[in-house]
Protein backbone atom coordinates (compact mmCIF):
# COMPACT_ATOMS: atom_id res chain seq x y z
CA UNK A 1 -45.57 30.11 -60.27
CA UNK A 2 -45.48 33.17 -58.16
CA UNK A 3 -44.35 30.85 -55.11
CA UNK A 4 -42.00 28.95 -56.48
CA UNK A 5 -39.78 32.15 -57.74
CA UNK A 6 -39.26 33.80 -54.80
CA UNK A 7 -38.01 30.19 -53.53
CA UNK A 8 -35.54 29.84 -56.11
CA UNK A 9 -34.23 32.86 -55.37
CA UNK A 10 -33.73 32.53 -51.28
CA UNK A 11 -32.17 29.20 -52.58
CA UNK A 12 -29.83 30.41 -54.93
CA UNK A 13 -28.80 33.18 -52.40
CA UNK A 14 -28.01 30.57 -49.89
CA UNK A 15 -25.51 29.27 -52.18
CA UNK A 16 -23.81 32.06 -53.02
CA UNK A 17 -23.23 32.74 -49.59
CA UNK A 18 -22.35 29.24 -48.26
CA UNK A 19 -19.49 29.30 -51.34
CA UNK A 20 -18.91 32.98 -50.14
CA UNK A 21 -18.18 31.56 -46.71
CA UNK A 22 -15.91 28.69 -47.65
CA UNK A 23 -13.71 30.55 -50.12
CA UNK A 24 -13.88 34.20 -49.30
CA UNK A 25 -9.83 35.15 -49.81
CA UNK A 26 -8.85 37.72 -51.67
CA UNK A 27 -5.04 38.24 -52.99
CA UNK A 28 -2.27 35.75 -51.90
CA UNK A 29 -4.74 34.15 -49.52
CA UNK A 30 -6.52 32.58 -52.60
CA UNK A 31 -3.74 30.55 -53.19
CA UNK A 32 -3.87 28.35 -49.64
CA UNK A 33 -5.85 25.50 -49.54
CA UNK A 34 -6.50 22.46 -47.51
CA UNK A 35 -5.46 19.44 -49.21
CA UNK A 36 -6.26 16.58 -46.34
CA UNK A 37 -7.41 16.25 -43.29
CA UNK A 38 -7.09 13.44 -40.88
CA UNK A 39 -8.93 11.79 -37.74
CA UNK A 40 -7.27 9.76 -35.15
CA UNK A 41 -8.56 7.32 -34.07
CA UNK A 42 -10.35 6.59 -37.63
CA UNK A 43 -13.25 6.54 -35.98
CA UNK A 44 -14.36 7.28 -32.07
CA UNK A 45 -16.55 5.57 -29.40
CA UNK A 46 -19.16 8.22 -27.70
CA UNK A 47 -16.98 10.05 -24.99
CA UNK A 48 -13.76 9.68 -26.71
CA UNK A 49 -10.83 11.73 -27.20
CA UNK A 50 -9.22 12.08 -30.73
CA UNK A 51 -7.47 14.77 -32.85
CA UNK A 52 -7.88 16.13 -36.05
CA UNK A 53 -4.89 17.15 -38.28
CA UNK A 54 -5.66 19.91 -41.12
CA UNK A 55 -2.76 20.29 -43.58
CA UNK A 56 -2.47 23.87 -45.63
CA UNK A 57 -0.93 24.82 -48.57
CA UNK A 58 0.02 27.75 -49.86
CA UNK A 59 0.65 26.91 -53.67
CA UNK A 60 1.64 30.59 -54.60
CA UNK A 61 4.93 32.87 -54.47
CA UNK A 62 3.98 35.22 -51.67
CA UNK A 63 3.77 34.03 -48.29
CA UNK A 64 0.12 34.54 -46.33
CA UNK A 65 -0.79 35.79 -42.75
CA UNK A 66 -2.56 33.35 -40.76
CA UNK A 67 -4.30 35.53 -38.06
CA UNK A 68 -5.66 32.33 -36.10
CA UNK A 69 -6.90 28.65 -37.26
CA UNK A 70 -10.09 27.29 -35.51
CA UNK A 71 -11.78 23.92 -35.10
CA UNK A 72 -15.56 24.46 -34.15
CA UNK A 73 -18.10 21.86 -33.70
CA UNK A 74 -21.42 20.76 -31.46
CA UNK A 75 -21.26 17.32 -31.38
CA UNK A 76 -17.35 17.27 -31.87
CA UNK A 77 -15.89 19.59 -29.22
CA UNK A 78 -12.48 21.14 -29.50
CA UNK A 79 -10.78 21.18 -26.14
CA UNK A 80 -7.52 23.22 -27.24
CA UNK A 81 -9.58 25.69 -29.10
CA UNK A 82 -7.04 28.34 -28.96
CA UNK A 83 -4.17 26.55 -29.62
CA UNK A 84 -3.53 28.78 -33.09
CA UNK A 85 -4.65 32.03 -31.94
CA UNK A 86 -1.29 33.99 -33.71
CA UNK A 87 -1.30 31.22 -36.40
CA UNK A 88 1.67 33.09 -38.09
CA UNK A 89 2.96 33.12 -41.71
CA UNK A 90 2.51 30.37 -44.37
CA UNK A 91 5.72 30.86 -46.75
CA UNK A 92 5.57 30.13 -50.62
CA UNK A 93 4.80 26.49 -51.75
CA UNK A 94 4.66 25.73 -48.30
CA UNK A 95 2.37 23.09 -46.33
CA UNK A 96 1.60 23.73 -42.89
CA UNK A 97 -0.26 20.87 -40.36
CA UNK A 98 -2.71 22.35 -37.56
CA UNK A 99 -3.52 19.67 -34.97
CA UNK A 100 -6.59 19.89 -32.67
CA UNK A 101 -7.62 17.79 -29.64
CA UNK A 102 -11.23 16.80 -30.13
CA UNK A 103 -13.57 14.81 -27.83
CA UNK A 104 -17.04 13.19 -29.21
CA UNK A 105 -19.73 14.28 -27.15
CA UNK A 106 -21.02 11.34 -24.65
CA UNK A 107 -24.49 11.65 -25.88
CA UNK A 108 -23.32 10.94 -29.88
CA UNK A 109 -24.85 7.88 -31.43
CA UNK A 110 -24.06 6.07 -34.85
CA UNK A 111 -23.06 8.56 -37.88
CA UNK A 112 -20.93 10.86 -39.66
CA UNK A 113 -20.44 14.80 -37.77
CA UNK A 114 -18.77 17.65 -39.18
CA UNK A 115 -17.05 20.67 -37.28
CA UNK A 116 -15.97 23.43 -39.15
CA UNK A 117 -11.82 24.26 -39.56
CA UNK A 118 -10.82 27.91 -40.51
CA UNK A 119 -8.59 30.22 -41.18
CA UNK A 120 -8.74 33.62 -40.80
CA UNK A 121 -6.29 35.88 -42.56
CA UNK A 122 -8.16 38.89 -41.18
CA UNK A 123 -8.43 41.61 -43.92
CA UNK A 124 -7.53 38.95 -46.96
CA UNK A 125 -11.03 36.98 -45.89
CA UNK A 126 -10.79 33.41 -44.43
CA UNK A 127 -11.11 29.76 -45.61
CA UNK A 128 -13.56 27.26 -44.24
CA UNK A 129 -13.70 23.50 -44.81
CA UNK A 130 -16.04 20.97 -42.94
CA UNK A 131 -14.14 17.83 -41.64
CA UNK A 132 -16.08 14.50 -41.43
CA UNK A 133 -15.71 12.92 -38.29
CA UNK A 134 -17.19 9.02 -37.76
CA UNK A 135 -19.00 8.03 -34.63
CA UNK A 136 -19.88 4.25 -33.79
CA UNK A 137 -21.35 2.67 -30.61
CA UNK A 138 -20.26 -0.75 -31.72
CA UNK A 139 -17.66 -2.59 -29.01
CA UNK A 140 -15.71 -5.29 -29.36
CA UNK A 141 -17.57 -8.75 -29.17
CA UNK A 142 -16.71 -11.77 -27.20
CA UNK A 143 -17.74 -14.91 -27.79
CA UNK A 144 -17.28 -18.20 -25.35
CA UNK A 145 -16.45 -20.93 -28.14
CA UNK A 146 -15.33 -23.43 -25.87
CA UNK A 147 -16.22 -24.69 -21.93
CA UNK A 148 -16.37 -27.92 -20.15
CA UNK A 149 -19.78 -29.48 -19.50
CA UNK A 150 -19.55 -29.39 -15.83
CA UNK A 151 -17.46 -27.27 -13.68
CA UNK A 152 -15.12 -29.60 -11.30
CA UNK A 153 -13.82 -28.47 -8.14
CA UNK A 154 -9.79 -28.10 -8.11
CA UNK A 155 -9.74 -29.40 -12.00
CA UNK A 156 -8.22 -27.35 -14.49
CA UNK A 157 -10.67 -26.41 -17.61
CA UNK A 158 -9.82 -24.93 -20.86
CA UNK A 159 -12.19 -22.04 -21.94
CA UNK A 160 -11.79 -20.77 -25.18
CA UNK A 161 -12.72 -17.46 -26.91
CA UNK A 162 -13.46 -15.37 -30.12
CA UNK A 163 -12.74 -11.70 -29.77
CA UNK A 164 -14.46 -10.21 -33.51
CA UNK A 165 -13.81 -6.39 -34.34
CA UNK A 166 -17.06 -5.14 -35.82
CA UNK A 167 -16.04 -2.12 -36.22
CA UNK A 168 -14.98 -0.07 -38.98
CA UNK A 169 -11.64 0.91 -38.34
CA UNK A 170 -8.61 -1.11 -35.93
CA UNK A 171 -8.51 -1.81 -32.80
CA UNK A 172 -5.10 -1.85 -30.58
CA UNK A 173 -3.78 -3.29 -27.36
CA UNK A 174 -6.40 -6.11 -26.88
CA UNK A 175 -5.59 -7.96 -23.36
CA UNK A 176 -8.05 -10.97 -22.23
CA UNK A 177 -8.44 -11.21 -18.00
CA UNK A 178 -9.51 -14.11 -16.69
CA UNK A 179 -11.09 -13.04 -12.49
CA UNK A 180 -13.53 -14.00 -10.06
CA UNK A 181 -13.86 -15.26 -6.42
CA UNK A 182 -11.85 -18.53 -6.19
CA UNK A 183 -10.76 -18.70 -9.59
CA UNK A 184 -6.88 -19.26 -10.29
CA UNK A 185 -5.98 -19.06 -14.11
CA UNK A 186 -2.81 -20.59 -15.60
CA UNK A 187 -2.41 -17.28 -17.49
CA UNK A 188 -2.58 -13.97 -15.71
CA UNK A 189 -3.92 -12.87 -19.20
CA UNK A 190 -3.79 -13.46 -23.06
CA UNK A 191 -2.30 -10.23 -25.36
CA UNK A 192 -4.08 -9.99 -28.61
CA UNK A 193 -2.73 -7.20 -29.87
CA UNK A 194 -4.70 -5.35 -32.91
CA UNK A 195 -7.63 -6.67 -34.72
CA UNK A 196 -8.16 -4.58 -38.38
CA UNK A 197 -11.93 -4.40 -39.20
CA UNK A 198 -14.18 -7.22 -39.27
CA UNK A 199 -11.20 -9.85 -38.00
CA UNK A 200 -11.24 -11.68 -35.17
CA UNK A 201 -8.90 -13.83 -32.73
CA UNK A 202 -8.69 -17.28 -30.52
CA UNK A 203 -7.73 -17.14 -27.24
CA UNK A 204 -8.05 -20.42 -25.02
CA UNK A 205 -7.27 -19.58 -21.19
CA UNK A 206 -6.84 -22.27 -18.80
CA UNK A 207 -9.01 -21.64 -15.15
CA UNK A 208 -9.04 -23.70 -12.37
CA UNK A 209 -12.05 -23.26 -9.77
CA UNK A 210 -12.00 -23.89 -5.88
CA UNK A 211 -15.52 -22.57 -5.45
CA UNK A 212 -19.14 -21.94 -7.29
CA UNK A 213 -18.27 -18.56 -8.49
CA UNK A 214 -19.03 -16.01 -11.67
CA UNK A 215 -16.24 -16.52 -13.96
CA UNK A 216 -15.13 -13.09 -15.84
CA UNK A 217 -13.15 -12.55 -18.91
CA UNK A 218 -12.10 -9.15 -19.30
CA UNK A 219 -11.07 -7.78 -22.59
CA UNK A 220 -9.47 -4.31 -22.69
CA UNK A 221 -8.92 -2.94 -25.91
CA UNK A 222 -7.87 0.89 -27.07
CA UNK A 223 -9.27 3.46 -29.64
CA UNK A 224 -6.80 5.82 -29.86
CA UNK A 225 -5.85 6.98 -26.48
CA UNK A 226 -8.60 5.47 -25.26
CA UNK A 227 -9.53 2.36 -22.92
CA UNK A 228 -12.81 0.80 -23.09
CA UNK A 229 -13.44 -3.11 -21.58
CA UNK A 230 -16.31 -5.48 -22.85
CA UNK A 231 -16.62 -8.68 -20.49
CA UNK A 232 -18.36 -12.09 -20.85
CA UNK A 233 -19.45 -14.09 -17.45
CA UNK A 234 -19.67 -17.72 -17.28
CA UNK A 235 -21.48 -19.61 -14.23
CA UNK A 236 -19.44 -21.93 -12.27
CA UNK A 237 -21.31 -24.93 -11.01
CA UNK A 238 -19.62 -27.75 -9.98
CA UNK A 239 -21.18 -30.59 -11.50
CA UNK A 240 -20.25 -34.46 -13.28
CA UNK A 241 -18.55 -34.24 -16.70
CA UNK A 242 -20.04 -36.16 -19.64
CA UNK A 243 -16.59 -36.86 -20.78
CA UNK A 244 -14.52 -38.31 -17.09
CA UNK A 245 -12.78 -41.01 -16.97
CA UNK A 246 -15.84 -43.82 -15.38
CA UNK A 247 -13.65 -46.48 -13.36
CA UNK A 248 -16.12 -49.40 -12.85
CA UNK A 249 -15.18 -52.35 -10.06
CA UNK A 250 -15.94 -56.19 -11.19
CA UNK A 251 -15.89 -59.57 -10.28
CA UNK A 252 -14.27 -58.78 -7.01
CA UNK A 253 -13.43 -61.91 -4.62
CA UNK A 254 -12.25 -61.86 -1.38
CA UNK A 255 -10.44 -64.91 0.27
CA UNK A 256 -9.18 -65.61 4.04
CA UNK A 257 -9.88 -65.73 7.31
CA UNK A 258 -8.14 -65.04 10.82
CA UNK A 259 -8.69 -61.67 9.80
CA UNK A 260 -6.04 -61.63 6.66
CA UNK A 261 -7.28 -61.40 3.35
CA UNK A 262 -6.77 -61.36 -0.63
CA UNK A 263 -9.00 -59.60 -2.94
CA UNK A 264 -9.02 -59.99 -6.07
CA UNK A 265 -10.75 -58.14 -9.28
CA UNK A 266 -11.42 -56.63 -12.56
CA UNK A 267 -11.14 -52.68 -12.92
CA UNK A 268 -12.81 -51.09 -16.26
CA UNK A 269 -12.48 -47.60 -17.83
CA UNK A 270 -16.49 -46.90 -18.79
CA UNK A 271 -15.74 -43.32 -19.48
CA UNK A 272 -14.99 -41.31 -22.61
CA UNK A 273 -11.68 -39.45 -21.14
CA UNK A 274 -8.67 -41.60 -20.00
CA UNK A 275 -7.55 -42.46 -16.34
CA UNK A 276 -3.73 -41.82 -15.29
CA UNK A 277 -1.20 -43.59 -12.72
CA UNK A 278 -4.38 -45.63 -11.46
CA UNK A 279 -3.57 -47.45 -7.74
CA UNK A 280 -5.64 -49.85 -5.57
CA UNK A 281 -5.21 -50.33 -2.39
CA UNK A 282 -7.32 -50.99 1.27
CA UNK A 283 -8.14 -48.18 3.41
CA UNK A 284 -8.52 -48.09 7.60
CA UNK A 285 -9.12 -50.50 9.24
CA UNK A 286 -7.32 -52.35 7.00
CA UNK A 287 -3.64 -52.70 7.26
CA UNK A 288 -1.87 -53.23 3.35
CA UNK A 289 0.11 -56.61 3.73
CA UNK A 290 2.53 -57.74 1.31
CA UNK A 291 2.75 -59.47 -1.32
CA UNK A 292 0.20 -56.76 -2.71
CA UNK A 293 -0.38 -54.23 -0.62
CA UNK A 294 -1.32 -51.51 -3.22
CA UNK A 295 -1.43 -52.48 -7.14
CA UNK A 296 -0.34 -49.69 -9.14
CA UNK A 297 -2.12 -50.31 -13.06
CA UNK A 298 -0.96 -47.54 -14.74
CA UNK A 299 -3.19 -45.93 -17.52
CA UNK A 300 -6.68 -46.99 -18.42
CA UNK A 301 -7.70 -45.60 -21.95
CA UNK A 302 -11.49 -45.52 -22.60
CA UNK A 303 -13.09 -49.26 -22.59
CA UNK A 304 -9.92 -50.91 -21.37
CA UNK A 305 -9.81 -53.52 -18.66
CA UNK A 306 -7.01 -54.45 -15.94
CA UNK A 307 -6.72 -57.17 -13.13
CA UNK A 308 -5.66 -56.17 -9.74
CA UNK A 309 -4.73 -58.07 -6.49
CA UNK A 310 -4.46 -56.89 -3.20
CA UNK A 311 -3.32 -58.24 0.58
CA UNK A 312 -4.31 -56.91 4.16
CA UNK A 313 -5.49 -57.92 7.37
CA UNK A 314 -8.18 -56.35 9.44
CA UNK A 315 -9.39 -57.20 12.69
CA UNK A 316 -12.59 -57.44 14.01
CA UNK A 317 -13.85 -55.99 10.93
CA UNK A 318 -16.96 -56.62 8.74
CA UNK A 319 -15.79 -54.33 5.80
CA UNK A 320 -12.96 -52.30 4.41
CA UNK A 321 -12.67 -49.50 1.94
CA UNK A 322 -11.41 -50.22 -1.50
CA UNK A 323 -9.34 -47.02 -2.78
CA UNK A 324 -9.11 -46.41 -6.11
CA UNK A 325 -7.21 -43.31 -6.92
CA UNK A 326 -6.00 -41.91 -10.24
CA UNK A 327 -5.52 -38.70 -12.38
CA UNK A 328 -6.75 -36.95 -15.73
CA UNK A 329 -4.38 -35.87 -18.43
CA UNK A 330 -4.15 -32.65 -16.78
CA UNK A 331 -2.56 -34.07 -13.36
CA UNK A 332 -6.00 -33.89 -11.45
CA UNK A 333 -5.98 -35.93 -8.72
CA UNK A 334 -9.54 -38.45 -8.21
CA UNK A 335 -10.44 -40.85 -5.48
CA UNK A 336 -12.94 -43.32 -5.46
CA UNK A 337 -13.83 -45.49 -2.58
CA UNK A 338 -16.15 -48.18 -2.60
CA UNK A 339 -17.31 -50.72 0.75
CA UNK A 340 -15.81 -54.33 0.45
CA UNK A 341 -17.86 -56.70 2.74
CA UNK A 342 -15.69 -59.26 4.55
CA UNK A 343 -16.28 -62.00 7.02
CA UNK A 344 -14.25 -64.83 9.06
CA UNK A 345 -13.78 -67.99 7.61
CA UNK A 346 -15.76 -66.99 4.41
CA UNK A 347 -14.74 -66.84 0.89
CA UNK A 348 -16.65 -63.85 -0.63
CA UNK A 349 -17.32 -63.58 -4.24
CA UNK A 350 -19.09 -59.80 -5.17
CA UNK A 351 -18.72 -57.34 -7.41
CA UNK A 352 -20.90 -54.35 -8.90
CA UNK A 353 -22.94 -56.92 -11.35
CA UNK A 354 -22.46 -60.01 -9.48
CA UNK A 355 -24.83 -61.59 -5.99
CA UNK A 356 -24.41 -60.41 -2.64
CA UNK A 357 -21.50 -62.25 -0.70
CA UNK A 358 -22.30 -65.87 -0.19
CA UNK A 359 -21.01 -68.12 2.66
CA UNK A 360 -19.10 -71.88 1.81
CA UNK A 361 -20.89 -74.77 3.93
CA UNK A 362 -19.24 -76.39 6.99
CA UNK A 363 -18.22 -79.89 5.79
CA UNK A 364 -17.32 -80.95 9.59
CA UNK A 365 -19.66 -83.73 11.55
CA UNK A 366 -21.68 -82.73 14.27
CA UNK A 367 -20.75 -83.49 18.02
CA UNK A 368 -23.96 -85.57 18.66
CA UNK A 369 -23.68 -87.26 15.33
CA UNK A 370 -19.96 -88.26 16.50
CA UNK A 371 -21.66 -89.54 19.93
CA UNK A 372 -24.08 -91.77 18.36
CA UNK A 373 -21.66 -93.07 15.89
CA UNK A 374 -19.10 -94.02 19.00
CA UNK A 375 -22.32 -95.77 20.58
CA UNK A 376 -23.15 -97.68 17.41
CA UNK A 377 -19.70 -98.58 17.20
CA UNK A 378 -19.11 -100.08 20.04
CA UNK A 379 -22.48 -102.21 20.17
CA UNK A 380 -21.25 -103.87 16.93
CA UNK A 381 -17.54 -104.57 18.51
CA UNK A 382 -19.46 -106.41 21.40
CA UNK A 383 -21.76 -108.41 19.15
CA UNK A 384 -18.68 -109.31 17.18
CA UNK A 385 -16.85 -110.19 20.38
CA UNK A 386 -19.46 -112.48 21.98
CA UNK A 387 -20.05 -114.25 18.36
CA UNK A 388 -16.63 -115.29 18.54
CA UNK A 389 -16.30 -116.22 21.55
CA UNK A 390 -13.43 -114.11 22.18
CA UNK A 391 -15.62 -112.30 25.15
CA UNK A 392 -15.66 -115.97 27.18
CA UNK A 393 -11.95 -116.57 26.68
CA UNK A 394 -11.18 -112.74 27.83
CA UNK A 395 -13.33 -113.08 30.97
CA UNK A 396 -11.44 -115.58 31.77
């Protein structure tokens, strides 16, 4: 009991004075009070600049001397500090706004401060109010959503993004980048605008990349007057997609000889993505001859088949090139080039699933077969002849 009254009493003296502090005027000064406050930005990052608008009112019939208005804090400094040093008079059922420039200390972390507005109306006391001030660390996030496979070289991708607002007030002037080494983007950037708390935003970008590279987004976004950037990095690695157009070469046959040919053959799409403005043709040494000298298919949609025929000579050659080229639905450009095997006076029949080339046999007769036949032949004339007697009457 005896330590628990003295206590009490340091306790209860605190109070007093604390309420003392906050509403010490005395005459027409009792009248003012503050009746809002305001931050802006809602709520600051750790190093950010803000201000903080106190509004007054006098709510009685005789007007009140302002000596000077201050904004004090530790965590929340006040860099125009004297702005209101001869606050002046605040008239009769008047409110008056006092605006300070504020800047959260670099070192704040997550939570609530309060600096301390006053007013001091010199010998009519003062009035004190504490102003709640929000902190948070939290940036804006950003998400990749969406990304080829496989990085290919010169091919345009589409990347897509979710920019979320975690935090608990809005956030204005949000701008997506796209940058790195070797990396031209079909946008220059993507404007978001403002996210409110808790919402978020798409933004697909499409990048195309002429080199292994880090691929940056950017995203810039203000608090206030503020700028602050959070960035996501994807690796570029060039690389086979899962999804490409697959053009697959069949049942090729080659006919000719005198070194002028005609191939034909069965082209297949074995890939999940379509293949645009396909085109066969021969490459060096072979010279395109007409009727066919290129065959132009068109569009192969996944697991569709086309025939193609195509005419060239080629001399003293034992192969060609067969040139397929064709594009995605983005206007890529693709080559493929596969070795045709040709010979003279062969008929070739090959293709990726059928036997290597195989030669025709040579139907013509020997030249010592011919001999002997000639010898035969004419031994069986003479026996014919002398049997006849047609020998005796020649002779003579």
């Amino acid at each position: 009991m005896t330590y628990r009254t003295p206590l009490a009493l340091i306790l209860g003296l605190m109070i007093l004075v604390c309420s003392a502090a906050a509403a010490s005027a005395t005459g027409a000064a009792s009248h003012v009070s503050v009746t809002n406050t305001t931050v802006d930005p809602a709520t600051l990052m750790p190093g950010d600049t803000g201000t903080i608008t106190a509004k007054v009112m006098n709510s009685g019939t005789e007007p009140v001397q302002v000596s000077r208005a201050v904004l004090k804090g530790t965590e929340i400094k006040t860099l125009n500090d004297g702005a209101y040093e001869a606050a002046g008079t605040i008239g009769p059922g008047t409110t008056v706004s006092y605006t300070f420039t504020i800047r959260a200390d670099p070192n704040t972390h997550d939570g609530v401060y309060y600096p301390w507005f006053s007013l001091d109306y010199g010998q009519d006391g003062s009035l004190s109010t504490r102003v709640p001030v929000r902190v948070e660390e939290t940036p804006l996030t950003v998400v990749v959503t969406g990304r080829p496979d496989a990085f290919t070289e010169g091919k345009k991708e589409h990347i897509t993004l979710v920019v979320g607002n975690p935090r608990t007030s809005p956030v204005t002037g949000i701008t997506v980048t796209p940058r790195g080494e070797g990396i031209e983007a079909a946008q220059t950037g993507w404007f978001v605008g403002t996210l409110a708390p808790s919402a978020q935003a798409n933004v697909t970008l499409d990048v195309t990349a002429t080199q292994e590279t880090d691929l940056a987004f950017d995203v810039t976004y203000h608090t206030g007057p503020n700028t602050h950037t959070a960035t996501v990095t994807l690796p570029v690695v060039f690389g086979q997609s899962n999804t490409r157009a697959e053009l697959v070469v069949n049942n090729i046959e080659v006919h000719g000889n005198f070194g002028s040919y005609s191939v034909s053959g069965d082209i297949a799409n074995a890939g999940l993505e379509a293949a645009k403005s396909v085109v066969v043709t021969s490459g060096d040494p072979a010279v395109p001859e007409n009727p066919y000298p290129e065959y132009a298919i068109g569009s192969l949609d996944p697991d569709d088949l086309a025939s193609f025929e195509l005419d060239f000579s080629a001399e003293n050659a034992t192969s060609v090139p067969l040139v397929i080229t064709y594009r995605d639905a983005d206007g890529t450009p693709y080559t493929r080039t596969m070795p045709l095997a040709i010979t003279k006076h062969q008929t070739i029949s090959t293709g990726v699933h059928a036997p290597a080339a195989t030669e025709t046999k040579d139907e013509s007769i020997p030249l010592p077969v011919m001999i002997l036949f000639g010898v035969v032949g004419l031994g069986v004339l003479g026996a014919i002849l002398k049997s006849s007697g047609l020998l005796n009457r020649w002779r003579k």
